[in-house]
PDB file of N, CA and C in Angstrom:
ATOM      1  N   UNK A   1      27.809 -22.379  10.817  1.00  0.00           N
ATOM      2  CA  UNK A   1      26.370 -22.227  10.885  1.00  0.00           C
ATOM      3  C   UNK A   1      25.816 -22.101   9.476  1.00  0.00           C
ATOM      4  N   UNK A   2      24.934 -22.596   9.363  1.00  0.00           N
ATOM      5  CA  UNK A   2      24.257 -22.958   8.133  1.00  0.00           C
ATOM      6  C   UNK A   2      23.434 -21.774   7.715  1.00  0.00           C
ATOM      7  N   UNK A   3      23.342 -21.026   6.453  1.00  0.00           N
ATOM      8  CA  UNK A   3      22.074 -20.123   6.121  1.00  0.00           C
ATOM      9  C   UNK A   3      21.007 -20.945   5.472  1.00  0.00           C
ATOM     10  N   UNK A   4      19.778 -20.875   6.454  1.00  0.00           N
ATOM     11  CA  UNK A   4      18.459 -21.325   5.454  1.00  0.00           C
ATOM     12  C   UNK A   4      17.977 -20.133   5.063  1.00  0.00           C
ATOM     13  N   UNK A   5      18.264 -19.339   4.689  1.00  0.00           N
ATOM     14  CA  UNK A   5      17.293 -18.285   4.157  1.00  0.00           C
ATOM     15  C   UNK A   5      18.136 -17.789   2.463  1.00  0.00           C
ATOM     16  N   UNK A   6      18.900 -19.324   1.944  1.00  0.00           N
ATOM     17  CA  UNK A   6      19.274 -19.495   0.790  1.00  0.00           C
ATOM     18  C   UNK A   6      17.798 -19.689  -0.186  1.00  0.00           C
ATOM     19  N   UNK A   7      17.998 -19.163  -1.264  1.00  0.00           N
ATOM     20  CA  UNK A   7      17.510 -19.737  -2.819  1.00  0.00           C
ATOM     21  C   UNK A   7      17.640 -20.485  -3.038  1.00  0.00           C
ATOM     22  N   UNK A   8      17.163 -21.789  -3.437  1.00  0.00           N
ATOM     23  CA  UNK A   8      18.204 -22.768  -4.224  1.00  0.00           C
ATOM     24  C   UNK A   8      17.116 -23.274  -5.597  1.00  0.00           C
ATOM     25  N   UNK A   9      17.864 -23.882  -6.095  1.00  0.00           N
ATOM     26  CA  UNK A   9      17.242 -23.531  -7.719  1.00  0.00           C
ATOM     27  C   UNK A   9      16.299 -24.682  -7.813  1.00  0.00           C
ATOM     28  N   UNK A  10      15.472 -24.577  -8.043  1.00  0.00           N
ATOM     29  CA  UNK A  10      14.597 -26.324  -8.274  1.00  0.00           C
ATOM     30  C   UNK A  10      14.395 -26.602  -9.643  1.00  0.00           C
ATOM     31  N   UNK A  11      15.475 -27.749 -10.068  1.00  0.00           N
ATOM     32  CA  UNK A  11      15.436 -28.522 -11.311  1.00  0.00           C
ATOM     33  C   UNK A  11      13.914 -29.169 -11.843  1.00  0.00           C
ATOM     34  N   UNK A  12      13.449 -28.871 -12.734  1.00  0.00           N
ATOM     35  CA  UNK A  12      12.269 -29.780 -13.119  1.00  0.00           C
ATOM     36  C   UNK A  12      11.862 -28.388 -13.894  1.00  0.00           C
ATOM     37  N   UNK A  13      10.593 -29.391 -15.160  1.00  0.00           N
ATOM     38  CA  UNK A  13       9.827 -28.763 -16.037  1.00  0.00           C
ATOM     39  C   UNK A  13       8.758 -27.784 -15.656  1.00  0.00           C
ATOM     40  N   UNK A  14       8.215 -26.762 -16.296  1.00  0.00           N
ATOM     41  CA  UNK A  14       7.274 -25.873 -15.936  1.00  0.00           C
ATOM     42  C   UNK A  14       5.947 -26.594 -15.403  1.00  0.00           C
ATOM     43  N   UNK A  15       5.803 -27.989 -15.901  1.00  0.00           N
ATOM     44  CA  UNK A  15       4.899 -28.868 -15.852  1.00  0.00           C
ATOM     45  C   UNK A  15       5.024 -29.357 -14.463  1.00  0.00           C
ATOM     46  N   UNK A  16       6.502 -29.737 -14.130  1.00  0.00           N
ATOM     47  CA  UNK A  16       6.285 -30.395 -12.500  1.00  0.00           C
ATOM     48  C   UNK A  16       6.049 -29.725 -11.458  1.00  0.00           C
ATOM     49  N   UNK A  17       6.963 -28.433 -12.243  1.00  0.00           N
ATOM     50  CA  UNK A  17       6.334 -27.215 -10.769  1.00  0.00           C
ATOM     51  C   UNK A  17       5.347 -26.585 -10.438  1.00  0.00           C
ATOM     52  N   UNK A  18       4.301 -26.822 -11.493  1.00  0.00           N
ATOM     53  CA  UNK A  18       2.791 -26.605 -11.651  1.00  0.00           C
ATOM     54  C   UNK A  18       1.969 -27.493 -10.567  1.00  0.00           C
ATOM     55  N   UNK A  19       2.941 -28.642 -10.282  1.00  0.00           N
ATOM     56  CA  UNK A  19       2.370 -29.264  -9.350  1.00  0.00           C
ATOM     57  C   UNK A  19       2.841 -28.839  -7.756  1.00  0.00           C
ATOM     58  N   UNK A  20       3.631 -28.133  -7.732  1.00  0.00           N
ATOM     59  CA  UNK A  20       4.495 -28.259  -6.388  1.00  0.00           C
ATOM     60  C   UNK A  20       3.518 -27.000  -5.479  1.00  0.00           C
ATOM     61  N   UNK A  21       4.027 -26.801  -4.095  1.00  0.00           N
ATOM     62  CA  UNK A  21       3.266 -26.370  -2.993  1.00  0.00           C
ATOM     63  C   UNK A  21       4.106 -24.526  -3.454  1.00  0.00           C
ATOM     64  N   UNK A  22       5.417 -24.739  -3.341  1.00  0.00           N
ATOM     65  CA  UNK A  22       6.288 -23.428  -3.888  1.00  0.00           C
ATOM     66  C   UNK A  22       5.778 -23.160  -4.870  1.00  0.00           C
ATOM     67  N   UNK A  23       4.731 -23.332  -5.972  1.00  0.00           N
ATOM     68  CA  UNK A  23       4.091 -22.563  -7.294  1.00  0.00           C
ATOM     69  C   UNK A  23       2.761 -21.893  -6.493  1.00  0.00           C
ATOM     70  N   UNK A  24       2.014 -22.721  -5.912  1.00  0.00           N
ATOM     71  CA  UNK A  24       0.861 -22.529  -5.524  1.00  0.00           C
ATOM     72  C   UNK A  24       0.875 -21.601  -4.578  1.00  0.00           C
ATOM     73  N   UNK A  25       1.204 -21.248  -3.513  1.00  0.00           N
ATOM     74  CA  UNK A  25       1.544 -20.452  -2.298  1.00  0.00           C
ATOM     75  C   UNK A  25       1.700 -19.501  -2.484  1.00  0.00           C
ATOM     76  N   UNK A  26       2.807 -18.850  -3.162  1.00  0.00           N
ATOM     77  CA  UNK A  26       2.526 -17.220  -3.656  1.00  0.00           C
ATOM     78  C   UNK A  26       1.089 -16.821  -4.558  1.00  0.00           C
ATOM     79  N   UNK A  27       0.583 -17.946  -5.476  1.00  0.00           N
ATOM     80  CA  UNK A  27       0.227 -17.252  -6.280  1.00  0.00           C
ATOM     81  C   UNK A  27      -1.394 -17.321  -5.462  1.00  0.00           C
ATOM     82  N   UNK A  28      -1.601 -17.967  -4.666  1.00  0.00           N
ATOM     83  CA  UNK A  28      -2.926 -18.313  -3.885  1.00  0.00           C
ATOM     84  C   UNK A  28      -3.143 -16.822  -2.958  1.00  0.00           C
ATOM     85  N   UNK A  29      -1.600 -16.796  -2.385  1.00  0.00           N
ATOM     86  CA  UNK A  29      -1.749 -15.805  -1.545  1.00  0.00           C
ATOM     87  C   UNK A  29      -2.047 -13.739  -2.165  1.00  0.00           C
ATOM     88  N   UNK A  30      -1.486 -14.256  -2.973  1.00  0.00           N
ATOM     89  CA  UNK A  30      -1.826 -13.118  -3.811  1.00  0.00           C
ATOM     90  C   UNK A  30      -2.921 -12.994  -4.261  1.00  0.00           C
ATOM     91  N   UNK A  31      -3.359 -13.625  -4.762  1.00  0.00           N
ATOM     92  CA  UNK A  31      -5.417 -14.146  -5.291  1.00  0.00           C
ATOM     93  C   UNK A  31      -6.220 -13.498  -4.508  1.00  0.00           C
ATOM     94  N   UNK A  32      -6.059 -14.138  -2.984  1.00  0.00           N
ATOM     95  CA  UNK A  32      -6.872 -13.622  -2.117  1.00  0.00           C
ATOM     96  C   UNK A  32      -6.782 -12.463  -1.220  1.00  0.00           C
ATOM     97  N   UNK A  33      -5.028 -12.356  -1.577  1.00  0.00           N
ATOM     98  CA  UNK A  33      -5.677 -10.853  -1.087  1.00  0.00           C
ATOM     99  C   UNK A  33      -5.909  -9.628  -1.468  1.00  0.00           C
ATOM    100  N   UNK A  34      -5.851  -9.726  -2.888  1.00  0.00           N
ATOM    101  CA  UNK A  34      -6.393  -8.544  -4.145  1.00  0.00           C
ATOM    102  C   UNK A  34      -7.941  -9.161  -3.634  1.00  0.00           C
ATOM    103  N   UNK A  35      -8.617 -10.245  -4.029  1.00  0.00           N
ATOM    104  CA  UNK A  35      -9.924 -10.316  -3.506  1.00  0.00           C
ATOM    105  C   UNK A  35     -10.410  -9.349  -2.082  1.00  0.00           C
ATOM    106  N   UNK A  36      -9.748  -9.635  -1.054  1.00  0.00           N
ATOM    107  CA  UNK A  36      -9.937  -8.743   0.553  1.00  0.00           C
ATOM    108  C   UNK A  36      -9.724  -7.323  -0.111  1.00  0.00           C
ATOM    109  N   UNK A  37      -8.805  -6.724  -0.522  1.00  0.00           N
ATOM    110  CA  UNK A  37      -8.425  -5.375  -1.075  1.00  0.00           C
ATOM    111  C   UNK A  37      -9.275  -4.876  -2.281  1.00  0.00           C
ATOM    112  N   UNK A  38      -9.878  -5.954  -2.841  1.00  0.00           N
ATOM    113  CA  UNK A  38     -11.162  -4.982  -3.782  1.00  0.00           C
ATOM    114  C   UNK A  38     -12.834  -5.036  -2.972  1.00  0.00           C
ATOM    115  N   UNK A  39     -12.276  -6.147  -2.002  1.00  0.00           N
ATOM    116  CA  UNK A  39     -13.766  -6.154  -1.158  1.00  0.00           C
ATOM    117  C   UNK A  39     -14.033  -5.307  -0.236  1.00  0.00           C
ATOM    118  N   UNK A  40     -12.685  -4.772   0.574  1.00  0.00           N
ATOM    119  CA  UNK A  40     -12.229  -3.875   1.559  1.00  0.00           C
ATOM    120  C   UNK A  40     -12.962  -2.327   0.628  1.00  0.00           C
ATOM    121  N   UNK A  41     -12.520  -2.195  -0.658  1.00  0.00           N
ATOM    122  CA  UNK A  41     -12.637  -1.376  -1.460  1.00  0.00           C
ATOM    123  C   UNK A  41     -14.474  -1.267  -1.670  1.00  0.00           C
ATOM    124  N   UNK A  42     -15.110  -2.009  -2.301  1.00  0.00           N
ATOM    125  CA  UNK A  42     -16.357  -2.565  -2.630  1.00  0.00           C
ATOM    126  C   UNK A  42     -16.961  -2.293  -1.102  1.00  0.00           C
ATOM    127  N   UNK A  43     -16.998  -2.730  -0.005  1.00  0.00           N
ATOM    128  CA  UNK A  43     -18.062  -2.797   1.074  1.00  0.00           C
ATOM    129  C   UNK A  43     -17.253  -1.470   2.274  1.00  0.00           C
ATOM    130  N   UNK A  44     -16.471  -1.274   2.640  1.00  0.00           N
ATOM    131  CA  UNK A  44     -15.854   0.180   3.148  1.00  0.00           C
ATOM    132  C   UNK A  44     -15.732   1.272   2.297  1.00  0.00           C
ATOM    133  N   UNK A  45     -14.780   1.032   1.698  1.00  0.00           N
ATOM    134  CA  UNK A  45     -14.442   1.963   0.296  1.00  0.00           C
ATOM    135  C   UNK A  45     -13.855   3.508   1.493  1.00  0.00           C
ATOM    136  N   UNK A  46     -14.642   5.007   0.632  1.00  0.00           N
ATOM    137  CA  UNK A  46     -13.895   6.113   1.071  1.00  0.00           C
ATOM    138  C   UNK A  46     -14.896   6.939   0.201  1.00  0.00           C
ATOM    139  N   UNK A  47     -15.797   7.518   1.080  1.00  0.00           N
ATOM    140  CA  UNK A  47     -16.634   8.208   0.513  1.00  0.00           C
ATOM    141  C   UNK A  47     -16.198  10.062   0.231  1.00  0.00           C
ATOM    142  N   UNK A  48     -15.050   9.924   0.495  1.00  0.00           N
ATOM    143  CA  UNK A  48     -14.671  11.479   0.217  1.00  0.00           C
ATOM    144  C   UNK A  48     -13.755  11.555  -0.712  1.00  0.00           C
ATOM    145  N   UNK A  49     -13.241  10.328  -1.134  1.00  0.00           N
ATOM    146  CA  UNK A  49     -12.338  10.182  -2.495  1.00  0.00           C
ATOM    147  C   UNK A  49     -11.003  10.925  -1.844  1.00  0.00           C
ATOM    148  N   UNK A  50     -10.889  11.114  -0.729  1.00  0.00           N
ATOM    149  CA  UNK A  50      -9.365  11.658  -0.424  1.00  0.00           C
ATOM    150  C   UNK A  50      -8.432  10.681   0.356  1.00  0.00           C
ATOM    151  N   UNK A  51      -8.915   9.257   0.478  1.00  0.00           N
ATOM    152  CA  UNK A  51      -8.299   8.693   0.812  1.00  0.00           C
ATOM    153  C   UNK A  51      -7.607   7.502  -0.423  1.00  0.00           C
ATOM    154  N   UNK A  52      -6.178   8.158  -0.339  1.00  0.00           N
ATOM    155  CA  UNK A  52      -4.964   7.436  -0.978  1.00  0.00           C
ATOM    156  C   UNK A  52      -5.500   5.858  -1.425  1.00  0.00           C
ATOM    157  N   UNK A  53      -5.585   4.677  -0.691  1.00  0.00           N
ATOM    158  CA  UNK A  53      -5.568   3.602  -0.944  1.00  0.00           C
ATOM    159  C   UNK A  53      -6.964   3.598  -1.153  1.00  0.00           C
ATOM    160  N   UNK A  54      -8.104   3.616  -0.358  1.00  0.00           N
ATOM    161  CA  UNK A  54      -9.036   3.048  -0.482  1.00  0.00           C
ATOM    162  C   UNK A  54     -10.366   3.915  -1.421  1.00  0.00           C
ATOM    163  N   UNK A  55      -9.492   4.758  -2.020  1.00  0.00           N
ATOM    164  CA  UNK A  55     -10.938   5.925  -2.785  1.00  0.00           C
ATOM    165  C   UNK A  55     -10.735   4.946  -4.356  1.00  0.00           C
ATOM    166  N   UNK A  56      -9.674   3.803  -4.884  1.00  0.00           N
ATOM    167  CA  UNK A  56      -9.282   3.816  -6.286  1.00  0.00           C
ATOM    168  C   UNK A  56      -9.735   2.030  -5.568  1.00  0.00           C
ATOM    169  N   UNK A  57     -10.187   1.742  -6.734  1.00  0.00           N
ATOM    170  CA  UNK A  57     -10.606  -0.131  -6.712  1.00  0.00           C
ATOM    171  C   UNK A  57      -9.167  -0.663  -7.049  1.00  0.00           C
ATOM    172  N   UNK A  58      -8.692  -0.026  -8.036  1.00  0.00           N
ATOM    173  CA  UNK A  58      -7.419  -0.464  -8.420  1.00  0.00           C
ATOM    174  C   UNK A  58      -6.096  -0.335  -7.454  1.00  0.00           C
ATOM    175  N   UNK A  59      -5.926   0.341  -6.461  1.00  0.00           N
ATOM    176  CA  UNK A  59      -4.910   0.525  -5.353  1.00  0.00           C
ATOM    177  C   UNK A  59      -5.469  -0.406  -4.139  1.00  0.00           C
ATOM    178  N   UNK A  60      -6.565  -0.309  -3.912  1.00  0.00           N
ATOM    179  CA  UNK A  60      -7.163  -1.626  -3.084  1.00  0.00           C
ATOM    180  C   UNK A  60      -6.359  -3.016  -3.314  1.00  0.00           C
ATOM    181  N   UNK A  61      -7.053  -3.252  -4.590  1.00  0.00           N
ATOM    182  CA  UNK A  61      -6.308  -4.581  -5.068  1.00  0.00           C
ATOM    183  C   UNK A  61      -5.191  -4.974  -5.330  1.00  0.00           C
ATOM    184  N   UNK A  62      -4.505  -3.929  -5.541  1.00  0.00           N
ATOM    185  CA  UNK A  62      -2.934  -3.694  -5.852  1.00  0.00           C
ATOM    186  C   UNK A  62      -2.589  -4.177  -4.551  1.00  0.00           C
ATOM    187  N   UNK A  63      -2.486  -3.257  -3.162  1.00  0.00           N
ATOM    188  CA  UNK A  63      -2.274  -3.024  -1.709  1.00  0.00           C
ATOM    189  C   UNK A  63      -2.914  -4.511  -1.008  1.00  0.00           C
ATOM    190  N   UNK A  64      -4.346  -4.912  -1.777  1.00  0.00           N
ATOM    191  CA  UNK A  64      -4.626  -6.062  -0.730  1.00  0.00           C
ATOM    192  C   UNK A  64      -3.562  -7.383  -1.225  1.00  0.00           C
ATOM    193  N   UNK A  65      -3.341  -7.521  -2.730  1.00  0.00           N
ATOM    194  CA  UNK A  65      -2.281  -8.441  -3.660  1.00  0.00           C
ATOM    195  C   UNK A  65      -1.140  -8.661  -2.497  1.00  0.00           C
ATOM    196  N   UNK A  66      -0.473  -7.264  -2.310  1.00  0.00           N
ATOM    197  CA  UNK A  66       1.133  -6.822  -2.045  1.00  0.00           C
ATOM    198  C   UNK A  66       0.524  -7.413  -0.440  1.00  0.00           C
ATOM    199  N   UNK A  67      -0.334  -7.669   0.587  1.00  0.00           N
ATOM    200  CA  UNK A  67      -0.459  -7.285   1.864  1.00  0.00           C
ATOM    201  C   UNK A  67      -0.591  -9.144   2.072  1.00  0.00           C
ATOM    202  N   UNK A  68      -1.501  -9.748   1.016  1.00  0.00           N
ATOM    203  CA  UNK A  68      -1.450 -10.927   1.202  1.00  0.00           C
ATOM    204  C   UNK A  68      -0.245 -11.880   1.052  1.00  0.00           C
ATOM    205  N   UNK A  69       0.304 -11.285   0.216  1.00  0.00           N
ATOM    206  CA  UNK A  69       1.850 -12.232  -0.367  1.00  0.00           C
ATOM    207  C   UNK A  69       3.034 -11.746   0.536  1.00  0.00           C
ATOM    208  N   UNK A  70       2.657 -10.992   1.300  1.00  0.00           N
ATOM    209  CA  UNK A  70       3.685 -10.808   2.668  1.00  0.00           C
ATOM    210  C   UNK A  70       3.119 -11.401   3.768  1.00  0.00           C
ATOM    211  N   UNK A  71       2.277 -11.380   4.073  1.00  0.00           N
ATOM    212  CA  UNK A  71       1.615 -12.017   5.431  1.00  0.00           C
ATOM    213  C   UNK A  71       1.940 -13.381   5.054  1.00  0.00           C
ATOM    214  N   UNK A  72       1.439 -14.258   4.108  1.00  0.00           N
ATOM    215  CA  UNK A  72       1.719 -15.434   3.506  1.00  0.00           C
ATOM    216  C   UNK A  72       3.245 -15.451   3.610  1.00  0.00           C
ATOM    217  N   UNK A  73       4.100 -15.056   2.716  1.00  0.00           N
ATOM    218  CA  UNK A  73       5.269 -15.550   2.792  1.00  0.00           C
ATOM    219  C   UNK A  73       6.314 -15.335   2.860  1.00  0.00           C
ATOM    220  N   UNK A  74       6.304 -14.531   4.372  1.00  0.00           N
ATOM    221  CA  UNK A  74       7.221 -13.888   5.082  1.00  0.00           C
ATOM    222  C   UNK A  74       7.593 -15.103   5.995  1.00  0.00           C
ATOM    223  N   UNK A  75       9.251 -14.729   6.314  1.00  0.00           N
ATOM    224  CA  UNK A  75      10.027 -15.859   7.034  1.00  0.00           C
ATOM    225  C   UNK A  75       9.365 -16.323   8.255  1.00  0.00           C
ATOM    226  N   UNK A  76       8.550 -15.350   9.056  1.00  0.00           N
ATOM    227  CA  UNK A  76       7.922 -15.857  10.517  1.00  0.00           C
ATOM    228  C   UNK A  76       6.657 -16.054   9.952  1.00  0.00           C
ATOM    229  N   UNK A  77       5.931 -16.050   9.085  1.00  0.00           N
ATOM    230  CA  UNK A  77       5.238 -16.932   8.841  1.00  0.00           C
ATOM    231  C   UNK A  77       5.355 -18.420   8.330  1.00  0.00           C
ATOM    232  N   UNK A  78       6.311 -19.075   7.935  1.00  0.00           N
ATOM    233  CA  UNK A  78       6.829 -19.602   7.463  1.00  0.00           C
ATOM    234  C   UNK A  78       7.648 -20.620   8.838  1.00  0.00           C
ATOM    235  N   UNK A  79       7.688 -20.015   9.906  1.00  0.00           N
ATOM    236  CA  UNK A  79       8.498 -20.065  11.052  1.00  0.00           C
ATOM    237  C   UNK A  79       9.975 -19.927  11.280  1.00  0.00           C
ATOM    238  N   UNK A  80      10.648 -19.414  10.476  1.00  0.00           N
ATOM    239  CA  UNK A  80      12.170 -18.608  10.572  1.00  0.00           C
ATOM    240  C   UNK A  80      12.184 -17.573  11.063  1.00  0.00           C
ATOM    241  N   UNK A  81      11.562 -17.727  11.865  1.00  0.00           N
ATOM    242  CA  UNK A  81      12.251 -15.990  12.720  1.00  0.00           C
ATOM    243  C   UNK A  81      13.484 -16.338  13.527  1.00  0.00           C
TER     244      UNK A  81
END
């Protein structure tokens, strides 16, 4: 039985992989969801400042970054479950 849930190394210049779908995908998914996590932050927010994630703009965006690049590109999203 075969493992697809290998690495495998992709040969080519910083230039070709600038073009590829594997450059773009993490870094898209991450983009937007520091955007949701400073907007989440910006239009909800935490008006008592005692809440952990959402009282700091900067843990928003951090948390929305980390929340998008898992939803994005996790194996069952991806369809490997």
């Amino acid at each position: 039985m075969e493992n697809n849930c290998e690495i495998k190394p992709n040969p080519g210049t910083f230039k070709e992989n600038l073009k590829t779908w594997k450059f773009w995908r993490p870094f898209l998914s991450v983009t937007i969801g520091a955007i949701a996590g400073f907007s989440y932050y910006h239009f909800v927010g935490c008006s008592s400042g005692t809440c952990a994630i959402t009282s700091s703009p900067y843990m928003s965006t951090i948390w929305g970054g980390a929340m998008g690049y898992f939803l994005v590109n996790s194996p069952c999203a991806r369809g490997r479950c």
